[in-house]
C-alpha atoms as a PDB file:
ATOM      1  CA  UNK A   1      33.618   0.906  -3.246  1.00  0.00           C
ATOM      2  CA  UNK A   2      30.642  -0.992  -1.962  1.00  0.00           C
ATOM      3  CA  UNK A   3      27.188   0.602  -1.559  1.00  0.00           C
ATOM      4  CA  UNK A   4      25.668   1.802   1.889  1.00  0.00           C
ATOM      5  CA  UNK A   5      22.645  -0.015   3.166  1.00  0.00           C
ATOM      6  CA  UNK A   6      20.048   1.404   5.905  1.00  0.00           C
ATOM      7  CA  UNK A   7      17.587  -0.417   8.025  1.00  0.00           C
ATOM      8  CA  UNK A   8      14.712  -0.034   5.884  1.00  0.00           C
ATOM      9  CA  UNK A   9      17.040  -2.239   2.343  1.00  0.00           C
ATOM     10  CA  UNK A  10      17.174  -5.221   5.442  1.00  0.00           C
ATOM     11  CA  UNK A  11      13.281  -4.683   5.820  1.00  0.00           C
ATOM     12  CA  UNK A  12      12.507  -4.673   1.773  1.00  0.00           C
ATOM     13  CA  UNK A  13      15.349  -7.574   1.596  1.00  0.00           C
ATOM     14  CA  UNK A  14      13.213  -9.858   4.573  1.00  0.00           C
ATOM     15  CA  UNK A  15      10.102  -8.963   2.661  1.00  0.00           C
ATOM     16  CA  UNK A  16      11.554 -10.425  -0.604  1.00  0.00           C
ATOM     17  CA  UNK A  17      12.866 -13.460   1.195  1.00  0.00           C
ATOM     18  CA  UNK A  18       9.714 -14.304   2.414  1.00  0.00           C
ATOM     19  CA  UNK A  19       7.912 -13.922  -1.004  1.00  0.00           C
ATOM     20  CA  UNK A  20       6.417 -10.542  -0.046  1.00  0.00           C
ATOM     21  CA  UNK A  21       6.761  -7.568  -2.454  1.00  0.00           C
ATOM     22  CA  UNK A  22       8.305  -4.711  -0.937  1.00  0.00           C
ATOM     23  CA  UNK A  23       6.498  -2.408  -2.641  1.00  0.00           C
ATOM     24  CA  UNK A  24       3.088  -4.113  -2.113  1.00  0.00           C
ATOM     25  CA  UNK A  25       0.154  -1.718  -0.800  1.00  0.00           C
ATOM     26  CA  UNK A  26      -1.688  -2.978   2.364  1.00  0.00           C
ATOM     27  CA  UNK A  27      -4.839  -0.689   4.297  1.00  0.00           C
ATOM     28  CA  UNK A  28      -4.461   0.454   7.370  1.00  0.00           C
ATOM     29  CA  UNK A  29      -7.324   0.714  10.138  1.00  0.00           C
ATOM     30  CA  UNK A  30      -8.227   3.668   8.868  1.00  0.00           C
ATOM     31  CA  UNK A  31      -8.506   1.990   5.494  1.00  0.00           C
ATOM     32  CA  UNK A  32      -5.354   4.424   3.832  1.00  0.00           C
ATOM     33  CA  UNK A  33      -3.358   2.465   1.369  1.00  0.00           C
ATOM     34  CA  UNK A  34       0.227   2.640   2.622  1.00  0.00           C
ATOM     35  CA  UNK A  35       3.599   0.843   0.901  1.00  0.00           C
ATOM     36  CA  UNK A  36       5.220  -1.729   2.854  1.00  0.00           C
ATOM     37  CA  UNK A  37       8.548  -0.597   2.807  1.00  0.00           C
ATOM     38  CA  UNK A  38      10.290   2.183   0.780  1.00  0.00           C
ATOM     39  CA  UNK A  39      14.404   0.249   0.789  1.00  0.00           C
ATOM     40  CA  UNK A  40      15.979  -1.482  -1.996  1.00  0.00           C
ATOM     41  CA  UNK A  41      16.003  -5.336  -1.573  1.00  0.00           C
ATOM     42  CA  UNK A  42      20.203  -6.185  -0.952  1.00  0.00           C
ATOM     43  CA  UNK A  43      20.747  -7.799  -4.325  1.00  0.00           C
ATOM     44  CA  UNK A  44      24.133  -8.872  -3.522  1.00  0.00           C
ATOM     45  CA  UNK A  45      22.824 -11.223  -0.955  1.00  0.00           C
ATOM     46  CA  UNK A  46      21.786 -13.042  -3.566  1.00  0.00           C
ATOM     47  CA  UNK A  47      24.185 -13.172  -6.448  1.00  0.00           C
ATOM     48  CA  UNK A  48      26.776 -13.875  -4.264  1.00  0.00           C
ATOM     49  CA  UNK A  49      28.618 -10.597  -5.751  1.00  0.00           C
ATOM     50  CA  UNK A  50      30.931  -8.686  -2.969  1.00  0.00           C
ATOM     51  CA  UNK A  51      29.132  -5.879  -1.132  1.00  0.00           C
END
């Protein structure tokens, strides 16, 4: 039985693809530090192993 993915794996799996780390720490305006994303990057996508 395959694993259930939610919105937020996609973003931390288009972060990775892109070279970003998920759980990188970026300021906002108000100069908070605040995580990226909180998912699990989709591993399978790329190890080719069946989801």
């Amino acid at each position: 039985m395959g694993f259930t993915y939610s919105h937020i794996d996609i973003g931390a799996t288009v972060y990775q693809a892109l070279g970003i780390a998920p759980s990188a720490e970026v300021r906002d305006r108000f100069d908070r530090s605040v995580r990226l994303n909180r998912g699990e990057v989709i591993t399978p996508l790329y190890s080719g192993a069946e989801v």
